[in-house]
C-alpha atoms as a PDB file:
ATOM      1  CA  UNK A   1     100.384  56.096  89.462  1.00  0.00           C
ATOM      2  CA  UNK A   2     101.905  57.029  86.171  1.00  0.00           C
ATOM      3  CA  UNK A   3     102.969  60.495  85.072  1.00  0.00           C
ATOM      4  CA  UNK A   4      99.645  60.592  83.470  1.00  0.00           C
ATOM      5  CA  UNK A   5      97.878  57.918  85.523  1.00  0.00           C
ATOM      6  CA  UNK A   6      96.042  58.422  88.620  1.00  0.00           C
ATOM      7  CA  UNK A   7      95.679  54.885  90.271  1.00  0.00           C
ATOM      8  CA  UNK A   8      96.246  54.168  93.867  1.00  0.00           C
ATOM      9  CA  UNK A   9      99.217  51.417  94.140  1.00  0.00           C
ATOM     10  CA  UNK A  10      99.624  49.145  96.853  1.00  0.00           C
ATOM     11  CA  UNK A  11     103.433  48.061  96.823  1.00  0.00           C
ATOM     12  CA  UNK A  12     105.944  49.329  98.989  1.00  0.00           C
ATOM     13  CA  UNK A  13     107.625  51.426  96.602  1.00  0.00           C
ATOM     14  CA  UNK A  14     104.764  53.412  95.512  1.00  0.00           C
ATOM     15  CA  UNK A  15     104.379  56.020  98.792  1.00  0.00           C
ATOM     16  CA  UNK A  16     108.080  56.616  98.817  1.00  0.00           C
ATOM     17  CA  UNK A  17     109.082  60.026  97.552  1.00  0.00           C
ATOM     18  CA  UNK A  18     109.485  60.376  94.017  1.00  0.00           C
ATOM     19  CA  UNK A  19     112.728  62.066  94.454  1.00  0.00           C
ATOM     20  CA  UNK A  20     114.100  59.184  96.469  1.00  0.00           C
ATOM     21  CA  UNK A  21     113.441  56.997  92.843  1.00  0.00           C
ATOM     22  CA  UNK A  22     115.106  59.600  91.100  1.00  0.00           C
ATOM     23  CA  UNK A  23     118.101  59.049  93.267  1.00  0.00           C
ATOM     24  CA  UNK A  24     118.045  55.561  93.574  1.00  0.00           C
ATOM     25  CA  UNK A  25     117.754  55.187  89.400  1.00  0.00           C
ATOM     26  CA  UNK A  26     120.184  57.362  88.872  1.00  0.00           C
ATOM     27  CA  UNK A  27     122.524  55.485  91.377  1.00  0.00           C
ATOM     28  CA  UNK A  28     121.931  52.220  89.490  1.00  0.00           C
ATOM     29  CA  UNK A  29     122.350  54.170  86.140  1.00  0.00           C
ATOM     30  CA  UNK A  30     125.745  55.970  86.646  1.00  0.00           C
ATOM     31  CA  UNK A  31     127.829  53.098  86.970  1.00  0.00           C
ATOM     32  CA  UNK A  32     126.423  50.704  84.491  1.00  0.00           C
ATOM     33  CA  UNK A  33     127.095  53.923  81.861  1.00  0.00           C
ATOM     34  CA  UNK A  34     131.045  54.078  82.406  1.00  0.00           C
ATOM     35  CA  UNK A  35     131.802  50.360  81.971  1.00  0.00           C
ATOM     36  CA  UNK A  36     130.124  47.841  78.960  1.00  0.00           C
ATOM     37  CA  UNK A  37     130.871  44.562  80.162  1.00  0.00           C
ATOM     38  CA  UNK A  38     128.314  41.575  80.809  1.00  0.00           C
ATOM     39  CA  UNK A  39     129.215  40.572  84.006  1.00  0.00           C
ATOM     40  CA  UNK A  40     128.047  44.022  85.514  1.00  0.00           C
ATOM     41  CA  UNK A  41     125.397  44.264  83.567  1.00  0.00           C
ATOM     42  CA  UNK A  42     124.066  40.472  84.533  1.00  0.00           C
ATOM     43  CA  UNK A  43     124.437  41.126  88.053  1.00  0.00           C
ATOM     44  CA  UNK A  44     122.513  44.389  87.886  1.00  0.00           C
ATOM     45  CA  UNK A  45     119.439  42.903  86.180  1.00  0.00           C
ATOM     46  CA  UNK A  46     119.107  39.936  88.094  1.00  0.00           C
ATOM     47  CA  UNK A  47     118.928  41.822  91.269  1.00  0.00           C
ATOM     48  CA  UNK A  48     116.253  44.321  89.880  1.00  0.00           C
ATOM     49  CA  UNK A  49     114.212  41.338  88.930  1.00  0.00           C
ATOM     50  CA  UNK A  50     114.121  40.007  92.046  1.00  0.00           C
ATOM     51  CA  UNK A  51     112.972  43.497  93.743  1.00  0.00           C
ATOM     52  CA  UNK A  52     110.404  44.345  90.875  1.00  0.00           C
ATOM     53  CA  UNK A  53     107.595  42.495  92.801  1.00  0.00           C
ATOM     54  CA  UNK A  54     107.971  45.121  95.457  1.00  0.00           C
ATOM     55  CA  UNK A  55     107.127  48.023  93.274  1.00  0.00           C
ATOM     56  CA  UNK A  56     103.396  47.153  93.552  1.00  0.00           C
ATOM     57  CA  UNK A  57     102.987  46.395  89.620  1.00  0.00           C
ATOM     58  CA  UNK A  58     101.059  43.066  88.233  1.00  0.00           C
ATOM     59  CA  UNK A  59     102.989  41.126  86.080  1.00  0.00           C
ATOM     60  CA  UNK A  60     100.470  41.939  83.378  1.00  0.00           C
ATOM     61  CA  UNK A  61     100.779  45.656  83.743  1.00  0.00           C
ATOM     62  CA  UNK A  62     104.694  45.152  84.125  1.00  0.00           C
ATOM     63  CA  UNK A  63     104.867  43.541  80.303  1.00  0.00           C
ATOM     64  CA  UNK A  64     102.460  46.300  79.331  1.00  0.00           C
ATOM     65  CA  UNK A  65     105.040  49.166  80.747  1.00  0.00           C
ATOM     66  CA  UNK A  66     108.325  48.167  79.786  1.00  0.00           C
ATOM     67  CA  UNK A  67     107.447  46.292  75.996  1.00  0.00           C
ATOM     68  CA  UNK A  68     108.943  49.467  74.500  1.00  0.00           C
ATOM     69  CA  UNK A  69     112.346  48.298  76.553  1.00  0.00           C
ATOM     70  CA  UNK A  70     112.076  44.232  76.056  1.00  0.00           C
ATOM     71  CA  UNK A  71     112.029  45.572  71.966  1.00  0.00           C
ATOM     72  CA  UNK A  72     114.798  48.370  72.065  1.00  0.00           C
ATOM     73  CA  UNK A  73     116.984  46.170  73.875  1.00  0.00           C
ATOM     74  CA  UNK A  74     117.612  43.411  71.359  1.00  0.00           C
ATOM     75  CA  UNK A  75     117.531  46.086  68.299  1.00  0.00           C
ATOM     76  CA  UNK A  76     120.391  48.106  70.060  1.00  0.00           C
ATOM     77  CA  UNK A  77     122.199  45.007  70.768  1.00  0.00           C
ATOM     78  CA  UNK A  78     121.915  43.619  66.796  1.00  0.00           C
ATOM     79  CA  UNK A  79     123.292  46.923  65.617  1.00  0.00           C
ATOM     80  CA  UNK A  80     126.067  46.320  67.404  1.00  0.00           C
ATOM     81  CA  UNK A  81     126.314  42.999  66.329  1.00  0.00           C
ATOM     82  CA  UNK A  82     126.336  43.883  62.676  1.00  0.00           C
ATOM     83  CA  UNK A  83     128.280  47.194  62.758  1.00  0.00           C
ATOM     84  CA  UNK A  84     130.468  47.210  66.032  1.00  0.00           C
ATOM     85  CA  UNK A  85     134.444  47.533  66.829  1.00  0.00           C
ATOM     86  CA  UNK A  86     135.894  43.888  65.228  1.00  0.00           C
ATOM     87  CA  UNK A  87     138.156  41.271  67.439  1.00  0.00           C
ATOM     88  CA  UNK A  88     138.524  38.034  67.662  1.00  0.00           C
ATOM     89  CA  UNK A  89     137.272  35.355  65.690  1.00  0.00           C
ATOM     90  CA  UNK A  90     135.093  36.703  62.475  1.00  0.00           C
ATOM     91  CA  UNK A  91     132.164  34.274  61.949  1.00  0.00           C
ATOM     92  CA  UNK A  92     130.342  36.276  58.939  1.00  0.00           C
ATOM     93  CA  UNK A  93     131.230  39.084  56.495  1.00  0.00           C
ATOM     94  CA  UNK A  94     129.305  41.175  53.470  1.00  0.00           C
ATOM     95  CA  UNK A  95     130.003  44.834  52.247  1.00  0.00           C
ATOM     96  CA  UNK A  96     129.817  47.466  55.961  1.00  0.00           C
ATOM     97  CA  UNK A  97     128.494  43.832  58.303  1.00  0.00           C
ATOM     98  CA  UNK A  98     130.703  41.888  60.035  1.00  0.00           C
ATOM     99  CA  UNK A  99     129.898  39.472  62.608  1.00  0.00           C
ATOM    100  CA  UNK A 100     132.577  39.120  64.980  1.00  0.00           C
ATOM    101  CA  UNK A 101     133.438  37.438  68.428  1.00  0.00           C
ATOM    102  CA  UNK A 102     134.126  41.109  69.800  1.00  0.00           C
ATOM    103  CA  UNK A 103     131.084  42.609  68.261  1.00  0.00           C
ATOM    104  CA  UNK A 104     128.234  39.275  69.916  1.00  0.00           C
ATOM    105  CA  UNK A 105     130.203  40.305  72.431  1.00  0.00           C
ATOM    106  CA  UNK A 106     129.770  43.935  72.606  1.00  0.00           C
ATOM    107  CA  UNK A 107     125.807  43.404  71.893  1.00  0.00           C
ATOM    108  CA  UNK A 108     125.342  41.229  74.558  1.00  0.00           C
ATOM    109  CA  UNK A 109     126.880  43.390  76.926  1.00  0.00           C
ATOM    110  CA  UNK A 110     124.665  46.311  75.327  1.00  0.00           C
ATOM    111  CA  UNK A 111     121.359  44.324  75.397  1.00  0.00           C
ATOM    112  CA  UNK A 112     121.719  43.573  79.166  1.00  0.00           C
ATOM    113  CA  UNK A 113     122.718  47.155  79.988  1.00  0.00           C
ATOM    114  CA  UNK A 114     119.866  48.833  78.140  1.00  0.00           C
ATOM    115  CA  UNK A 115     117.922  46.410  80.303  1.00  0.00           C
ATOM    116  CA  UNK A 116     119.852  47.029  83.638  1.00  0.00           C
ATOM    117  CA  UNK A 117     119.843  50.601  83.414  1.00  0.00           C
ATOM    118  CA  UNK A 118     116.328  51.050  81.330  1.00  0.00           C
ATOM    119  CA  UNK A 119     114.114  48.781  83.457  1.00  0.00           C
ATOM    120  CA  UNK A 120     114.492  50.115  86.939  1.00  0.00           C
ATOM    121  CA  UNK A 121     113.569  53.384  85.471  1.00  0.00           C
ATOM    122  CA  UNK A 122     110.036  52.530  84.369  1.00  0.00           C
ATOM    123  CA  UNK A 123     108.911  50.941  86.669  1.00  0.00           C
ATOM    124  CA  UNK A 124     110.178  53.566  89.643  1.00  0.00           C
ATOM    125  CA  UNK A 125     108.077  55.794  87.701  1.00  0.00           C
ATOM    126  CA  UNK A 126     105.002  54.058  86.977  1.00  0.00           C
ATOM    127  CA  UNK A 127     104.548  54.691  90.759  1.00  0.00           C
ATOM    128  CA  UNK A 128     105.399  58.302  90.643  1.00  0.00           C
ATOM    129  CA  UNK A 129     102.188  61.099  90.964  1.00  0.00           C
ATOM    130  CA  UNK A 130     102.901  64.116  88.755  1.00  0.00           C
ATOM    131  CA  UNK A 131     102.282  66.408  91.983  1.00  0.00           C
ATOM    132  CA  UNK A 132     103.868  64.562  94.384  1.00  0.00           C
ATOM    133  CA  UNK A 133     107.236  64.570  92.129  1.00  0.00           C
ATOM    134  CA  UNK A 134     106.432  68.497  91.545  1.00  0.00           C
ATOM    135  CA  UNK A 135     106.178  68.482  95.180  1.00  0.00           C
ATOM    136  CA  UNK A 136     109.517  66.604  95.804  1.00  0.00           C
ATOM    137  CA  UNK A 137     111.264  69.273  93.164  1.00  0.00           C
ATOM    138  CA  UNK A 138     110.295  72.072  95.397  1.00  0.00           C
ATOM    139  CA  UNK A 139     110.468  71.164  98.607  1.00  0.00           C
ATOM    140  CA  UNK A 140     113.713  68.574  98.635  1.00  0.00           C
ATOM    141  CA  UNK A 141     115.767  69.282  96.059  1.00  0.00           C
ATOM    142  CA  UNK A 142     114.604  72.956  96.191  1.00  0.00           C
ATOM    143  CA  UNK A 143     114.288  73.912  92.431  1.00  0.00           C
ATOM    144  CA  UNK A 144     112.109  77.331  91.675  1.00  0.00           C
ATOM    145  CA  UNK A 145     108.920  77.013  92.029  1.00  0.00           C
ATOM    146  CA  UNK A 146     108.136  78.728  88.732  1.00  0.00           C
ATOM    147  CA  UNK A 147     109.730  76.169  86.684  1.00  0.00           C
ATOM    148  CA  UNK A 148     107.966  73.283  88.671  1.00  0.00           C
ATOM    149  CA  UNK A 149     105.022  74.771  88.624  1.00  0.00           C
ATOM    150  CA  UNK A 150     104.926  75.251  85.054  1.00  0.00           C
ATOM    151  CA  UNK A 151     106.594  71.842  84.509  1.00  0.00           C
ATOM    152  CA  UNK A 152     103.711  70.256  86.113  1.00  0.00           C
ATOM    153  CA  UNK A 153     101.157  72.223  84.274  1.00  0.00           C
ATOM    154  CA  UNK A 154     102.577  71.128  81.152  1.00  0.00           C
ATOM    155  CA  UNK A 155     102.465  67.689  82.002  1.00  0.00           C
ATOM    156  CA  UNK A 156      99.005  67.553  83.307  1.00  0.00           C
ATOM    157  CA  UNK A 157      98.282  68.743  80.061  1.00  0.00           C
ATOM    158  CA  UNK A 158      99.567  65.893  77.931  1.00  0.00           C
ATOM    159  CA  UNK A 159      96.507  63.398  78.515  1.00  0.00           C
ATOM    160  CA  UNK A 160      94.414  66.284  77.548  1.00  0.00           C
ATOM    161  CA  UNK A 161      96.257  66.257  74.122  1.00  0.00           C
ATOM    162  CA  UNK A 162      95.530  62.641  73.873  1.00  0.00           C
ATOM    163  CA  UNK A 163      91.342  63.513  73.886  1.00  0.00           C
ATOM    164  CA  UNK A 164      91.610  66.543  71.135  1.00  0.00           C
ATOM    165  CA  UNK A 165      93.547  64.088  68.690  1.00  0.00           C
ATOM    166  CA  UNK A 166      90.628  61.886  69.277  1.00  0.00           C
ATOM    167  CA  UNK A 167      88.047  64.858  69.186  1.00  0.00           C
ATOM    168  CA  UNK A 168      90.024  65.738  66.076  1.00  0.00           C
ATOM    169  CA  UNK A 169      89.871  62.032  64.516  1.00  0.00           C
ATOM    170  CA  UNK A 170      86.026  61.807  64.919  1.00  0.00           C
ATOM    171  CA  UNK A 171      85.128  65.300  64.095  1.00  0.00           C
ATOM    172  CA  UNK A 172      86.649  64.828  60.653  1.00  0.00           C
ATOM    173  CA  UNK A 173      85.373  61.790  60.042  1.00  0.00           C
ATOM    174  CA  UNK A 174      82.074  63.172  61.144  1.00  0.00           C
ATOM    175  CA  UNK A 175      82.453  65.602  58.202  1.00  0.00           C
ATOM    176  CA  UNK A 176      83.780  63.270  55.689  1.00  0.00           C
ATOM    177  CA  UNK A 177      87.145  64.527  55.426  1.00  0.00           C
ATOM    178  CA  UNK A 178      88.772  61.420  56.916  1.00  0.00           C
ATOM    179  CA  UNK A 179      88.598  58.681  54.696  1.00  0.00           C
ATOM    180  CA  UNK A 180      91.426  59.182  52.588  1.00  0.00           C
ATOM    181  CA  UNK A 181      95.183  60.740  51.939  1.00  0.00           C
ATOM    182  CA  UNK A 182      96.060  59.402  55.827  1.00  0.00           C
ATOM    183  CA  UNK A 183      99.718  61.129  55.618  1.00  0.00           C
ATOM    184  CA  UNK A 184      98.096  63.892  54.500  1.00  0.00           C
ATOM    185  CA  UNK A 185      95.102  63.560  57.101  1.00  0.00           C
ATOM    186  CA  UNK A 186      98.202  62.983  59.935  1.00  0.00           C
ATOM    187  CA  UNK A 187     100.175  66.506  59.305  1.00  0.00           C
ATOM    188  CA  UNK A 188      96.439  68.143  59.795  1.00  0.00           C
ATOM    189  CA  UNK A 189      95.078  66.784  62.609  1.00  0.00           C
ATOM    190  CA  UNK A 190      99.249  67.392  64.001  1.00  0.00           C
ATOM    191  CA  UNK A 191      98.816  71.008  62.938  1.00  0.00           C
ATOM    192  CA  UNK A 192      95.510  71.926  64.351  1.00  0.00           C
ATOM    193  CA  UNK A 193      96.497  70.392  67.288  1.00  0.00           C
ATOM    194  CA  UNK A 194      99.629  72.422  67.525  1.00  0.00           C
ATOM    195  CA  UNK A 195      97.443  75.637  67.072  1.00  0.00           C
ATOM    196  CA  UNK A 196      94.986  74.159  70.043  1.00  0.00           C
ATOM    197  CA  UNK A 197      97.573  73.234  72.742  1.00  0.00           C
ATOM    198  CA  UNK A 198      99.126  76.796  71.580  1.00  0.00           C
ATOM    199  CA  UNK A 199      96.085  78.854  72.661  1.00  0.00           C
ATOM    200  CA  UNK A 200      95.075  76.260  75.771  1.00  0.00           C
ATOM    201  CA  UNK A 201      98.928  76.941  77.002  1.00  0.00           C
ATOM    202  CA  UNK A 202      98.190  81.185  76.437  1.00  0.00           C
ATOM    203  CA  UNK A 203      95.168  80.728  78.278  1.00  0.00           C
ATOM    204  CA  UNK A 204      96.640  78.096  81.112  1.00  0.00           C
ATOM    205  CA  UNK A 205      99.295  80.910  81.682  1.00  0.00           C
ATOM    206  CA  UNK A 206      97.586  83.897  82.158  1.00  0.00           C
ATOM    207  CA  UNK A 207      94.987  81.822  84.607  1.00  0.00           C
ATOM    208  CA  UNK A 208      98.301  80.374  86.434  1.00  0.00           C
ATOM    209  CA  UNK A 209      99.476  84.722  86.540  1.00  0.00           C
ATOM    210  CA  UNK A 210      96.287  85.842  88.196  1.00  0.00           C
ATOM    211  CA  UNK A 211      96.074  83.401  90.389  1.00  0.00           C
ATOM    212  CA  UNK A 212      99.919  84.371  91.613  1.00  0.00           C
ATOM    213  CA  UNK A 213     101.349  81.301  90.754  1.00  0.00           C
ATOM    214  CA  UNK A 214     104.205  84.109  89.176  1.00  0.00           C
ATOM    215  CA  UNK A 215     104.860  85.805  92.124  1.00  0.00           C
ATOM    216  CA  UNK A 216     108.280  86.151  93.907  1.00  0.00           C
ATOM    217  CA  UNK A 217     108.633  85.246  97.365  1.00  0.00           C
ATOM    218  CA  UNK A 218     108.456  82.102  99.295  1.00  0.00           C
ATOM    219  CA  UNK A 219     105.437  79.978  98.192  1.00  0.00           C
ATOM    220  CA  UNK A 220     103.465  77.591 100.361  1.00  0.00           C
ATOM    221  CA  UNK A 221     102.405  73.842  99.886  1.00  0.00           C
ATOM    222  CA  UNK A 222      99.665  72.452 100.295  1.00  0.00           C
ATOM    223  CA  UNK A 223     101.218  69.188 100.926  1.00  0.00           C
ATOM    224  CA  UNK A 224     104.016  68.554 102.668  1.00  0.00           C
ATOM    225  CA  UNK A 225     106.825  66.260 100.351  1.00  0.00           C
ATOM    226  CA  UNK A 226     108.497  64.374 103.241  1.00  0.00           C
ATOM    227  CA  UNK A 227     111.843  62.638 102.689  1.00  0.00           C
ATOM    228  CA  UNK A 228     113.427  60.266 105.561  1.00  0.00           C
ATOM    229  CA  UNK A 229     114.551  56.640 106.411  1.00  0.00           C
ATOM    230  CA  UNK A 230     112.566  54.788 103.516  1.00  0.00           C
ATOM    231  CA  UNK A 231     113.391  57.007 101.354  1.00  0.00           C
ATOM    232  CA  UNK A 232     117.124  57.266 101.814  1.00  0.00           C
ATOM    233  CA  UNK A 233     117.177  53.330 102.209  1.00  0.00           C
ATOM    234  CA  UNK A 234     115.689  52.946  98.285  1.00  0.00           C
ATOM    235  CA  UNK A 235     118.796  55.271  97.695  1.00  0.00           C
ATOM    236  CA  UNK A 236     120.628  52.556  99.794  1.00  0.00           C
ATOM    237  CA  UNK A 237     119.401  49.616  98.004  1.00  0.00           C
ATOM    238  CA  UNK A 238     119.851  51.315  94.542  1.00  0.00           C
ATOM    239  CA  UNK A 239     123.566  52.047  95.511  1.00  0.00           C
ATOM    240  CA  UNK A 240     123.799  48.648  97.151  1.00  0.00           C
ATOM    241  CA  UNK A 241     122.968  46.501  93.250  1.00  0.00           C
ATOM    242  CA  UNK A 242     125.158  49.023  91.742  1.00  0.00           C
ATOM    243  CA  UNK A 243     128.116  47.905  94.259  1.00  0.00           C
ATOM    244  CA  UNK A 244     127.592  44.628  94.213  1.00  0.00           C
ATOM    245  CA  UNK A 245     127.763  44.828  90.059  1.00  0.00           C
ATOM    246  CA  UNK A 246     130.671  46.346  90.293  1.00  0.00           C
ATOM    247  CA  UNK A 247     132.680  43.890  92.345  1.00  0.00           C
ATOM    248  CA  UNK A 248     131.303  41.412  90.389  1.00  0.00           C
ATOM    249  CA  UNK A 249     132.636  42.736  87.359  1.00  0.00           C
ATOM    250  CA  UNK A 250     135.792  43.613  88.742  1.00  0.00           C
ATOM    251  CA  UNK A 251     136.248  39.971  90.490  1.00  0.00           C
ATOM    252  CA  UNK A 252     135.201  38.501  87.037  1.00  0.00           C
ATOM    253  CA  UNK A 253     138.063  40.782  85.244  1.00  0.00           C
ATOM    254  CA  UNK A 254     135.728  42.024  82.888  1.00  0.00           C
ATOM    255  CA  UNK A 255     135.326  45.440  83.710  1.00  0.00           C
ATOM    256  CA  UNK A 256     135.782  47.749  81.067  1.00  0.00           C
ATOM    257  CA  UNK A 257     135.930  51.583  81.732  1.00  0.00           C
ATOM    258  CA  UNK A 258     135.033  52.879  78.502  1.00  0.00           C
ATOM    259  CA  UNK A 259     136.410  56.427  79.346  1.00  0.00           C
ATOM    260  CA  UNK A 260     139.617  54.566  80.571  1.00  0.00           C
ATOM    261  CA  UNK A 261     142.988  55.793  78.180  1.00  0.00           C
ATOM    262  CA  UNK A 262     142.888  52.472  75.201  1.00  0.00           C
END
């Protein structure tokens, strides 16, 4: 299930606690942030390929997830290409571009870590239920209630947001107003929506205070977020690519600390 998706999943991430993908992303993240080198990066990706089938996700659906990731990637990596730090052989200059062997080799390090560190992301959290993560919050990593609570509220509320911009679209056509001026037509609809999620958030509030969702004290759940041995061995397996990227890069000589002195 996505954050705003409620479909059962099948693979054997999707019943593990949302927190425990939290962890285990953020494992995999961390390390691929402090060093830009391709080696790491490689090794990384390849191993997260391998374990996406076990996440429970069609390969169809997978493409459909992560597109916006597959297209970032390469854009990141041609900026640097064009604009980054200079060394090495220079293969093509005009006015602020130049195409150097540092800089292809600074993008391809960047395309493969946007992937490395992007990728694992998404697809942990197509799995994740919006309740069960609020319920992982609470109970695990014991943040206030309040602020998961009203956290969760909000977010249940964005696919409602999604129906009044089309409620919005067709009632304006409906009255003729929508055939022309579309930037025009855009900062409308984007303002009386504004004023709509303002007073359905007044109202959602003072339903969510009388029904003591505000008050101090311990609160109850009405499901129990439980957190144990598969859980702690995603964190395991996260930690485990991370490692073995690493020593890779290290064995290879190409890791590069980029909050290292030079």
């Amino acid at each position: 299930m996505t954050l705003l998706d409620s479909r059962a999943r099948t693979g054997v991430v999707a019943g593990i606690n949302p927190v425990a993908k939290l962890g285990a992303a953020a494992v995999i993240a961390i390390p691929l942030v402090f060093t830009l080198d391709v080696v790491s990066a490689a090794v990384a990706l390849v191993l997260e390929l391998l374990l996406i089938p076990f996440a429970g996700l069609a390969w169809r659906e997978f493409w459909t997830r992560t597109w916006p990731v597959w297209l970032a990637a390469p854009l990141t990596a041609l900026t640097i290409a064009l604009y980054g730090e200079t060394s090495g052989q220079i293969y093509a200059e005009w006015f602020v571009v130049r195409i150097s062997e540092g800089s292809l080799a600074l993008a391809a390090a960047t395309l493969l870590r946007v992937l490395a560190i992007a990728l694992p992301s998404v697809v942990l959290f197509v799995t994740v239920d919006p309740t069960d993560l609020a319920d992982g919050l609470a109970q695990v990593l014991r943040l206030p209630a309040r602020f998961v609570l009203g956290a969760l509220a909000g977010l249940r509320m964005v696919g409602l947001f999604i129906d009044d911009w089309r409620a919005l679209e067709l009632a304006r056509r409906a009255r003729g107003v929508a055939d022309r001026g579309r930037l025009r037509r855009f900062f409308g609809m984007a303002f009386a929506l504004l004023v709509l999620s303002i007073r359905r958030g007044s109202k959602l509030a003072t339903a969510m205070e009388a029904r003591g969702f505000g008050a101090d004290g311990t609160r109850t759940w009405a499901r129990r977020s439980r957190f144990g041995a598969p859980e702690w061995a995603l964190i395991g397996l996260g930690a485990a690519i991370a490692a073995v990227a690493v020593v890779a890069a290290v064995a290879a000589g190409t890791w590069n600390f980029i909050l290292g002195p030079g």
